[in-house]
PDB file of N, CA and C in Angstrom:
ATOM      1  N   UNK A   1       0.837  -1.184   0.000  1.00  0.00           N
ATOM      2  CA  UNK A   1       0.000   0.000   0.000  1.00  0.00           C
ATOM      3  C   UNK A   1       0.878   1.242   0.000  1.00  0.00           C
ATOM      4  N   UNK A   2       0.057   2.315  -0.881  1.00  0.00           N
ATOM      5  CA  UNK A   2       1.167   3.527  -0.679  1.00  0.00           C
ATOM      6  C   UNK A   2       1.084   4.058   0.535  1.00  0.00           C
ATOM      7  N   UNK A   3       1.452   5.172   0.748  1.00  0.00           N
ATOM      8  CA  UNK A   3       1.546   6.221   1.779  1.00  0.00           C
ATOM      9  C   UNK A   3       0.157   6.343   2.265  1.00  0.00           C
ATOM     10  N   UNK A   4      -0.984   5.836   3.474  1.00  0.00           N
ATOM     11  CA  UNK A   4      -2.043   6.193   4.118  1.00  0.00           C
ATOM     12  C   UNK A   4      -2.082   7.107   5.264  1.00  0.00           C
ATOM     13  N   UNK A   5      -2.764   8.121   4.642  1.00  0.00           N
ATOM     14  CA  UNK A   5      -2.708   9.144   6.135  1.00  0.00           C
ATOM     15  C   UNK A   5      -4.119   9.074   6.756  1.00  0.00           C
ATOM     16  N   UNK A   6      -4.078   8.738   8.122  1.00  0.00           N
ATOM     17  CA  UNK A   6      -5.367   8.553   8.873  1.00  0.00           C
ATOM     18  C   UNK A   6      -5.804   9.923   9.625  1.00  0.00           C
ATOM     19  N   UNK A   7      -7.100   9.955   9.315  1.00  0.00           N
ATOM     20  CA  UNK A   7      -8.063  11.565  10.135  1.00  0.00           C
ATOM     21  C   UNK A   7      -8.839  10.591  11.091  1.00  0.00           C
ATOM     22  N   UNK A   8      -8.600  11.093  12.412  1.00  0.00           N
ATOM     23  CA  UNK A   8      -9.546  10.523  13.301  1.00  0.00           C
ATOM     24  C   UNK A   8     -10.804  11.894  13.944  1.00  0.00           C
ATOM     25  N   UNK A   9     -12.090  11.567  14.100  1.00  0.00           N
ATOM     26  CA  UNK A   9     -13.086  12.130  14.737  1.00  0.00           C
ATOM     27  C   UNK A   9     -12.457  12.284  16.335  1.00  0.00           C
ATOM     28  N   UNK A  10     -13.152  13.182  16.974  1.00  0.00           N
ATOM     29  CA  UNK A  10     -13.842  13.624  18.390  1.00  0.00           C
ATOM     30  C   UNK A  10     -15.054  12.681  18.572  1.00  0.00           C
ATOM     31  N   UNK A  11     -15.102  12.541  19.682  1.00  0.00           N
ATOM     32  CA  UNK A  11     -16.263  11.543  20.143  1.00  0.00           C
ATOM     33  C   UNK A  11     -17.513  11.982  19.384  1.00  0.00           C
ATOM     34  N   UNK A  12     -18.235  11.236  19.283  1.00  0.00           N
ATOM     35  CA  UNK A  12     -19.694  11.871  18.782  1.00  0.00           C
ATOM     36  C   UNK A  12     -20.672  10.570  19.484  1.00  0.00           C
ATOM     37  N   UNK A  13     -22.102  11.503  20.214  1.00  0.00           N
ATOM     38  CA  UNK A  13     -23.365  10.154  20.015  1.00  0.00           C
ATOM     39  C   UNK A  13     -24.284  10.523  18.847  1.00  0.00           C
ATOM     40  N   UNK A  14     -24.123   8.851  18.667  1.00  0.00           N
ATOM     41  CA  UNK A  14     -25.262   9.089  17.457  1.00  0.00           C
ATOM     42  C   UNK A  14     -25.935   7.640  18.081  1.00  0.00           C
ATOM     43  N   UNK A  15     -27.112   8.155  17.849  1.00  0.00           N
ATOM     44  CA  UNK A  15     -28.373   7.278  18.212  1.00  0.00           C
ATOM     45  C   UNK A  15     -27.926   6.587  19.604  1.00  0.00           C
ATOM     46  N   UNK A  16     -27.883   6.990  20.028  1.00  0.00           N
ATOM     47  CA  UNK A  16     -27.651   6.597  22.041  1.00  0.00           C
ATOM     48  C   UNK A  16     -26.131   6.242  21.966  1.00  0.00           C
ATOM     49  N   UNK A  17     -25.449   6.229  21.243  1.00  0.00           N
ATOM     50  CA  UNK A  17     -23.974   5.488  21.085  1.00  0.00           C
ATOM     51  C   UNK A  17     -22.747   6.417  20.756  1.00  0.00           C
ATOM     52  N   UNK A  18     -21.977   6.192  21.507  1.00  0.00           N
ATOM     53  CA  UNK A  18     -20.399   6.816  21.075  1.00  0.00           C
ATOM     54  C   UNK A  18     -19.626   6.334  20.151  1.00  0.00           C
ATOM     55  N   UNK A  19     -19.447   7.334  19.512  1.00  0.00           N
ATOM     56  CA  UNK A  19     -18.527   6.574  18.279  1.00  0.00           C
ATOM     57  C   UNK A  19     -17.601   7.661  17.550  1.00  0.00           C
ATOM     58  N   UNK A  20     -16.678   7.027  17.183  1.00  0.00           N
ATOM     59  CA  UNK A  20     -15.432   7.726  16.173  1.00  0.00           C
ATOM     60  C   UNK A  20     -15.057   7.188  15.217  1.00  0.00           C
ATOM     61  N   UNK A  21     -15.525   8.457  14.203  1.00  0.00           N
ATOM     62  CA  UNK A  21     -15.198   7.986  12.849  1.00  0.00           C
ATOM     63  C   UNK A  21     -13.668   8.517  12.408  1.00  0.00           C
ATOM     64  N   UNK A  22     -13.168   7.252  11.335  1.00  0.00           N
ATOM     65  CA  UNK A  22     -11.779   7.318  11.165  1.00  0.00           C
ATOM     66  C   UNK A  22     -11.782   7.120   9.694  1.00  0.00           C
ATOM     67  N   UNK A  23     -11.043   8.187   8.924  1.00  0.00           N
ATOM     68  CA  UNK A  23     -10.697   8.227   7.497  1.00  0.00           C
ATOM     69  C   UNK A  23      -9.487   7.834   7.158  1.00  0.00           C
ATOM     70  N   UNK A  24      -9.495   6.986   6.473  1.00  0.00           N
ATOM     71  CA  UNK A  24      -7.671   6.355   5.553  1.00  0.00           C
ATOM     72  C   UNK A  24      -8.210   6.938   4.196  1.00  0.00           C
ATOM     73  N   UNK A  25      -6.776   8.070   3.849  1.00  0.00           N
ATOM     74  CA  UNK A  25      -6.850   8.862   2.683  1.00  0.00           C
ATOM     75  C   UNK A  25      -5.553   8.178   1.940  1.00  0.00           C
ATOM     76  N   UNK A  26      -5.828   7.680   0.811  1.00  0.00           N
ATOM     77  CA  UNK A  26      -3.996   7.825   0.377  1.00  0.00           C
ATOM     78  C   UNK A  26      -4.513   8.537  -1.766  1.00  0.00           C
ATOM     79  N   UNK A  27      -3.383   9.071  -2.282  1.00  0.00           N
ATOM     80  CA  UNK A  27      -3.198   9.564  -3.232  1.00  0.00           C
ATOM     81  C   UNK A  27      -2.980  11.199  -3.051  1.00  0.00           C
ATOM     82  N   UNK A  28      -2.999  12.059  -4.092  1.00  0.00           N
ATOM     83  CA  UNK A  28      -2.674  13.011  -4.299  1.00  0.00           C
ATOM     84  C   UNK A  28      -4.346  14.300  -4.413  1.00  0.00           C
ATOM     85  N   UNK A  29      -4.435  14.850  -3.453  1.00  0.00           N
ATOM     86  CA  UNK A  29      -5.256  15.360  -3.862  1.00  0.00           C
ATOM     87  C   UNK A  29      -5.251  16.486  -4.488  1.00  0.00           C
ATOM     88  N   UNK A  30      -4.312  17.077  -5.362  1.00  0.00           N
ATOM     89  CA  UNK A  30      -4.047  18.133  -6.409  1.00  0.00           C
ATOM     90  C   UNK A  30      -4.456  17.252  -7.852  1.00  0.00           C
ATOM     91  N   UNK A  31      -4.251  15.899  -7.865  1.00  0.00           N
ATOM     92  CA  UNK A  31      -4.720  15.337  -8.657  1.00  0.00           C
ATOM     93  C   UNK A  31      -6.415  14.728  -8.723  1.00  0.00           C
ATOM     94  N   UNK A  32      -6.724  15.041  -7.433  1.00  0.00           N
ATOM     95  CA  UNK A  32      -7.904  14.458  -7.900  1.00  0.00           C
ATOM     96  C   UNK A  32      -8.370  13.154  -8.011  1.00  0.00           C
ATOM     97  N   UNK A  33      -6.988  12.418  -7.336  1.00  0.00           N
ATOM     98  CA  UNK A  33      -7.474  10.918  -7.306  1.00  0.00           C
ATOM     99  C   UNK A  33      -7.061  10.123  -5.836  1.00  0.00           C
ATOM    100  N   UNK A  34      -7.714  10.700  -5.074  1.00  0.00           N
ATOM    101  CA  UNK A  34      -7.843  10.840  -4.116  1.00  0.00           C
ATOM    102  C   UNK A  34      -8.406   9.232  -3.132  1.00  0.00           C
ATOM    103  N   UNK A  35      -7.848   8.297  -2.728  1.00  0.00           N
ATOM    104  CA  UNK A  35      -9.120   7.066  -2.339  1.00  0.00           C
ATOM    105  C   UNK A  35      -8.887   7.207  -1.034  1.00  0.00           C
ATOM    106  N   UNK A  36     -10.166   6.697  -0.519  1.00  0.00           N
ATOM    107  CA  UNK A  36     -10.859   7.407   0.810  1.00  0.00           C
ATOM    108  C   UNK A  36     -11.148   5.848   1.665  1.00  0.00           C
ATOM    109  N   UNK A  37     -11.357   5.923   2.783  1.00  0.00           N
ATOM    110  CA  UNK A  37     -11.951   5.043   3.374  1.00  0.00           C
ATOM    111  C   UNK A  37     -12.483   5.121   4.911  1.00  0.00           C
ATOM    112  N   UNK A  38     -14.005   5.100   5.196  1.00  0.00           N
ATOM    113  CA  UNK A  38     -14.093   5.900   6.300  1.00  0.00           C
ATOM    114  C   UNK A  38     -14.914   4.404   7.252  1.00  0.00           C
ATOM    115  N   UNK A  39     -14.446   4.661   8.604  1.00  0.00           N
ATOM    116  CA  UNK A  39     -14.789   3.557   9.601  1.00  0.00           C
ATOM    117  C   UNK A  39     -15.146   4.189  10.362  1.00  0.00           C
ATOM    118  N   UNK A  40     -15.529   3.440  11.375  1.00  0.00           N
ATOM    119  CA  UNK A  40     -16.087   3.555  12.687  1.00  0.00           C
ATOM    120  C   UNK A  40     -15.679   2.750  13.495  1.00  0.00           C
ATOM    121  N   UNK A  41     -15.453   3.657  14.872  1.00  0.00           N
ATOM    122  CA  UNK A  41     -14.731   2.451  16.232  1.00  0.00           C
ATOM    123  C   UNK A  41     -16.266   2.714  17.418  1.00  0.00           C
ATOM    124  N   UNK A  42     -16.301   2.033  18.671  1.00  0.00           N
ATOM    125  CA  UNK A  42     -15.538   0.864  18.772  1.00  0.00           C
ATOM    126  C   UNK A  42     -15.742  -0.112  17.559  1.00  0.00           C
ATOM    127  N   UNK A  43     -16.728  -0.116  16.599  1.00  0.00           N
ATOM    128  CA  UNK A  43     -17.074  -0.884  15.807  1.00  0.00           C
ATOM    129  C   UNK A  43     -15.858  -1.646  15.159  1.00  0.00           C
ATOM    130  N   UNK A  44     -14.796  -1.187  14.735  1.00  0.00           N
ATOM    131  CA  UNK A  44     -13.914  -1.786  13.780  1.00  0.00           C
ATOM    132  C   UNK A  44     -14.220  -2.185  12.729  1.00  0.00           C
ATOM    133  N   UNK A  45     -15.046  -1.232  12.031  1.00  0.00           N
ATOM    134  CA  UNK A  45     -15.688  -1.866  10.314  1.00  0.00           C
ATOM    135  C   UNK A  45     -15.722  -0.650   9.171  1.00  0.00           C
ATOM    136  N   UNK A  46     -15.098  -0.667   7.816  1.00  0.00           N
ATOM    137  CA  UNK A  46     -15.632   0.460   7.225  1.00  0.00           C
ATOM    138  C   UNK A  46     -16.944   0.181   6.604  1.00  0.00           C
ATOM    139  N   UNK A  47     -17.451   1.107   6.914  1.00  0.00           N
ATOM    140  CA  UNK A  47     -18.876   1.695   6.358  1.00  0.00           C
ATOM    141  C   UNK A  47     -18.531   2.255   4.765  1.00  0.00           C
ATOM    142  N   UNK A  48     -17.773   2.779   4.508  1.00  0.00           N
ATOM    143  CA  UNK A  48     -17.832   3.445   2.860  1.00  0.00           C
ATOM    144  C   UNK A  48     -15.865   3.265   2.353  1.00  0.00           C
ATOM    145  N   UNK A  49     -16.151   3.024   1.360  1.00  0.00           N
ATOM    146  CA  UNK A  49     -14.498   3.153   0.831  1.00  0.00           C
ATOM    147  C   UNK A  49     -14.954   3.450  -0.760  1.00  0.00           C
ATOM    148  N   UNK A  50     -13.893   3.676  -1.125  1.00  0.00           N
ATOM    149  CA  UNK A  50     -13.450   4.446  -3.033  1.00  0.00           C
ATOM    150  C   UNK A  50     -12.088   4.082  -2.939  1.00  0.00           C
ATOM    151  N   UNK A  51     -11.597   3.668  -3.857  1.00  0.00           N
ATOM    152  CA  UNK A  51     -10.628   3.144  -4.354  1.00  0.00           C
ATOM    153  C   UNK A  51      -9.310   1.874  -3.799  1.00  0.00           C
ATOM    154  N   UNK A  52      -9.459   1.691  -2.424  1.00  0.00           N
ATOM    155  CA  UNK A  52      -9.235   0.384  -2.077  1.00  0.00           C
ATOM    156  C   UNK A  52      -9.953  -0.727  -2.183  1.00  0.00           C
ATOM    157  N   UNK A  53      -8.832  -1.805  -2.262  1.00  0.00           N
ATOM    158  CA  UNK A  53      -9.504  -3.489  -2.619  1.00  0.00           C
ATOM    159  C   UNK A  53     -10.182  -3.491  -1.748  1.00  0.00           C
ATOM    160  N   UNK A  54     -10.738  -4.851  -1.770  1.00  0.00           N
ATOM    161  CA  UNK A  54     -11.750  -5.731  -0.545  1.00  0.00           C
ATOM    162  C   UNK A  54     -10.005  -6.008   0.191  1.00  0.00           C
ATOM    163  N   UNK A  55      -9.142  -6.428  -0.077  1.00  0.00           N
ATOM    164  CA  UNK A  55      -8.017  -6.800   0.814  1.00  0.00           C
ATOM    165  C   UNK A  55      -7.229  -5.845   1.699  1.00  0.00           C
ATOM    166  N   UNK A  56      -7.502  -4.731   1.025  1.00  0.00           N
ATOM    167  CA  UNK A  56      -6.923  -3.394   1.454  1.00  0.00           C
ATOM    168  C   UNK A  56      -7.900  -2.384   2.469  1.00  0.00           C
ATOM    169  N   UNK A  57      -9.175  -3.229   2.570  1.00  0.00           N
ATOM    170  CA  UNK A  57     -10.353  -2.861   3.165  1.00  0.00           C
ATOM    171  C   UNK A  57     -10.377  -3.487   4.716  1.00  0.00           C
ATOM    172  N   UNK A  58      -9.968  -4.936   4.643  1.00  0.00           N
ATOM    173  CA  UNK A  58      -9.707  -5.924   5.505  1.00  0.00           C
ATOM    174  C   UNK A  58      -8.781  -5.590   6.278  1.00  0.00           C
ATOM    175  N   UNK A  59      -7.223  -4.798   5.681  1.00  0.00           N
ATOM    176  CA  UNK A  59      -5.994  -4.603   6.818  1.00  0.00           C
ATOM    177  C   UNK A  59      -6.551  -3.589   7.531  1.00  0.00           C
ATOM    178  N   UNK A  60      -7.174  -2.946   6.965  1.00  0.00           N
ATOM    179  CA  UNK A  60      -7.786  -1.309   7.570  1.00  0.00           C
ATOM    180  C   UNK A  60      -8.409  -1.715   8.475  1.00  0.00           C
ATOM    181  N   UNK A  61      -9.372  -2.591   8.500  1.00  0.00           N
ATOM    182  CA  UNK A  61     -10.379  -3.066   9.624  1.00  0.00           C
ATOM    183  C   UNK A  61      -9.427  -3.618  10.565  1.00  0.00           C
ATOM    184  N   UNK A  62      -8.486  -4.247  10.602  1.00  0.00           N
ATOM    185  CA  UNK A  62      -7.385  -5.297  11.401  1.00  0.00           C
ATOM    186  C   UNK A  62      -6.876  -4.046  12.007  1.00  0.00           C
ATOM    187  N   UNK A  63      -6.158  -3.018  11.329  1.00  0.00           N
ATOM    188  CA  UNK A  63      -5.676  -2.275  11.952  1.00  0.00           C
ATOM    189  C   UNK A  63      -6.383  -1.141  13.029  1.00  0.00           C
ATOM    190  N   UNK A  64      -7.901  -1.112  12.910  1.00  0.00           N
ATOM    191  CA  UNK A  64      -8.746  -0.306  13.266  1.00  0.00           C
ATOM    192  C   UNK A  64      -8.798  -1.425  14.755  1.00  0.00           C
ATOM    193  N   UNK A  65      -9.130  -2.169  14.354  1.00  0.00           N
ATOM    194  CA  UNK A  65      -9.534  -3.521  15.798  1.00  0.00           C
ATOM    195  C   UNK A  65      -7.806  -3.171  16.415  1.00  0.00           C
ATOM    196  N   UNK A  66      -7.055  -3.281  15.920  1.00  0.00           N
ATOM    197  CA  UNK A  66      -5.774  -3.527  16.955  1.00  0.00           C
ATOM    198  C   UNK A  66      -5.460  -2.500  17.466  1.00  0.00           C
ATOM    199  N   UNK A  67      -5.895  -1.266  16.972  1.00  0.00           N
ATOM    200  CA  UNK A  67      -5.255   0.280  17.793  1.00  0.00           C
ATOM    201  C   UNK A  67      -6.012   0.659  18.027  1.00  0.00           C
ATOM    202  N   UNK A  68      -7.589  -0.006  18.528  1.00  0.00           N
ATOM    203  CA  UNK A  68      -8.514   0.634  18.978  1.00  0.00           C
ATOM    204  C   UNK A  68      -8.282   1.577  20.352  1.00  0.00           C
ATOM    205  N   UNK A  69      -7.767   0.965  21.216  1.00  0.00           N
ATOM    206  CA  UNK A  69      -7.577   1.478  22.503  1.00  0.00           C
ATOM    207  C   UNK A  69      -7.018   3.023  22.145  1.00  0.00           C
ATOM    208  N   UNK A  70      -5.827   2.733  21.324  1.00  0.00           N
ATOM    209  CA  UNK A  70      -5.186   4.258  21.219  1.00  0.00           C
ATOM    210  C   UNK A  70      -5.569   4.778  20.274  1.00  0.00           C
ATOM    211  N   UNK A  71      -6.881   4.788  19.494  1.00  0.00           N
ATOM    212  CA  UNK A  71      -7.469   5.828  18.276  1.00  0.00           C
ATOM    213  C   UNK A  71      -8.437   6.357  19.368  1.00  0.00           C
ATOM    214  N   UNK A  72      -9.116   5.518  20.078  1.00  0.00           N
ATOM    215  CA  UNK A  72     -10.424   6.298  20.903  1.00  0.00           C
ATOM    216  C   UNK A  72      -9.733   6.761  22.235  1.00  0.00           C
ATOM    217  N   UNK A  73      -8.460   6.591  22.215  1.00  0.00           N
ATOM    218  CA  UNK A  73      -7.734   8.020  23.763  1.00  0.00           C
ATOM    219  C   UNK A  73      -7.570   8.803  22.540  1.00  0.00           C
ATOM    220  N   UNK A  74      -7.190   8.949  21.874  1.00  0.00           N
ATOM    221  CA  UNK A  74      -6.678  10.052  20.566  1.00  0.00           C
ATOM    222  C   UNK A  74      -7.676  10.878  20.283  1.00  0.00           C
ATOM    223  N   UNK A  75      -8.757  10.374  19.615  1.00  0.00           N
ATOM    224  CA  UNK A  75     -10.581  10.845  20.032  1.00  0.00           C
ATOM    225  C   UNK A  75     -10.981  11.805  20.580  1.00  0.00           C
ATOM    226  N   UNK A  76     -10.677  11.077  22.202  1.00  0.00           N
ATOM    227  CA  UNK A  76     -11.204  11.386  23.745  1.00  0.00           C
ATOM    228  C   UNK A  76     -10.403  13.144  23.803  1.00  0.00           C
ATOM    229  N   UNK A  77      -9.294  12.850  23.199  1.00  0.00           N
ATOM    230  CA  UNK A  77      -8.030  14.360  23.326  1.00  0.00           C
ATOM    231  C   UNK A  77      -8.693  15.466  22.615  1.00  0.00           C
ATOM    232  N   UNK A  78      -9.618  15.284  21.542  1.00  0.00           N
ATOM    233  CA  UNK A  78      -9.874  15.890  20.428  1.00  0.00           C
ATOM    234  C   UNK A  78     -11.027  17.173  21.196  1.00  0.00           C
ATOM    235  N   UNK A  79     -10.403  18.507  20.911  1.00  0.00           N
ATOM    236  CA  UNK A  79     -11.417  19.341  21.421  1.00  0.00           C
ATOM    237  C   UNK A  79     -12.384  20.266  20.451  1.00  0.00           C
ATOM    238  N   UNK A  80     -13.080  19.985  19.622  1.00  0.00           N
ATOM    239  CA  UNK A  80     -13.674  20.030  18.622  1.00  0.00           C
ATOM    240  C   UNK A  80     -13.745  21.767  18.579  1.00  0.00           C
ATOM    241  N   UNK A  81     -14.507  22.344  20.030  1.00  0.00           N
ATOM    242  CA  UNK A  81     -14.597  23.658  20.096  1.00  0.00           C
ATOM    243  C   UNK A  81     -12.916  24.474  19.222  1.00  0.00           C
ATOM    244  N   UNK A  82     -12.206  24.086  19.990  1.00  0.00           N
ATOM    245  CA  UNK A  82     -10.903  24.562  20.238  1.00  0.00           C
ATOM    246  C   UNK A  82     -10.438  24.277  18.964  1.00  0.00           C
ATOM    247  N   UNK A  83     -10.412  23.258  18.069  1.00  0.00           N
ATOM    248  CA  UNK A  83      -9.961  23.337  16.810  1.00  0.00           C
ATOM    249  C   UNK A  83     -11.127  24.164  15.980  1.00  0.00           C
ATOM    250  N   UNK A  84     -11.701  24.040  16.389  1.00  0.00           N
ATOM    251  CA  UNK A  84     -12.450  24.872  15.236  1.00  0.00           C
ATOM    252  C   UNK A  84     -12.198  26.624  15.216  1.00  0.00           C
ATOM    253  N   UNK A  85     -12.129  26.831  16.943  1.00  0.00           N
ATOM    254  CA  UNK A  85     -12.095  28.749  16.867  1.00  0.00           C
ATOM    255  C   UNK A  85     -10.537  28.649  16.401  1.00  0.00           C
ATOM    256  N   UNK A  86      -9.698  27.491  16.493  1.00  0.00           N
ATOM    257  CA  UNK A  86      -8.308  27.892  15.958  1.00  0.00           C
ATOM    258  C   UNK A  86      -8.261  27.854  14.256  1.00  0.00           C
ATOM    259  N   UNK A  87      -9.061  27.383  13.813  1.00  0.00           N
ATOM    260  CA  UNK A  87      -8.878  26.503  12.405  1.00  0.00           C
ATOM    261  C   UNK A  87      -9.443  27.966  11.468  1.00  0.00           C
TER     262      UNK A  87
END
């Protein structure tokens, strides 16, 4: 796989439940070809992808299940207010 850079969410409830959504981006986006892949923890599953395999879909999920602990403290850090009046 090339170069994947991961965006992780701030906690969010949705429908009585906590959850953090996590994006694996890899390509160039000046080009426009951009493939995406967005999950959800604790779940460990992607919900939507563009341009990765089913195999390349699978490590993502493996890797989502194995660093769960430290994507949702990473999450938990995230101060949504505070990035945003900075951003």
């Amino acid at each position: 796989m090339d170069e994947v850079k991961m965006l992780v969410s701030c906690v969010v409830e949705k429908e009585g439940r906590k959850i953090v959504r996590v994006s694996f981006l890899r390509g160039m986006e000046e080009e426009r070809s951009m493939d995406y892949a967005e999950g959800i923890l604790p779940d460990g599953i992607i919900v939507k992808s563009e341009g990765f395999s089913e195999t390349e879909v699978q490590k993502l999920e493996a890797y989502m299940r194995a660093n769960r602990k430290d994507i949702l403290k990473q999450a938990k850090e995230i101060n949504p207010l505070r990035n945003w009046m900075n951003g």
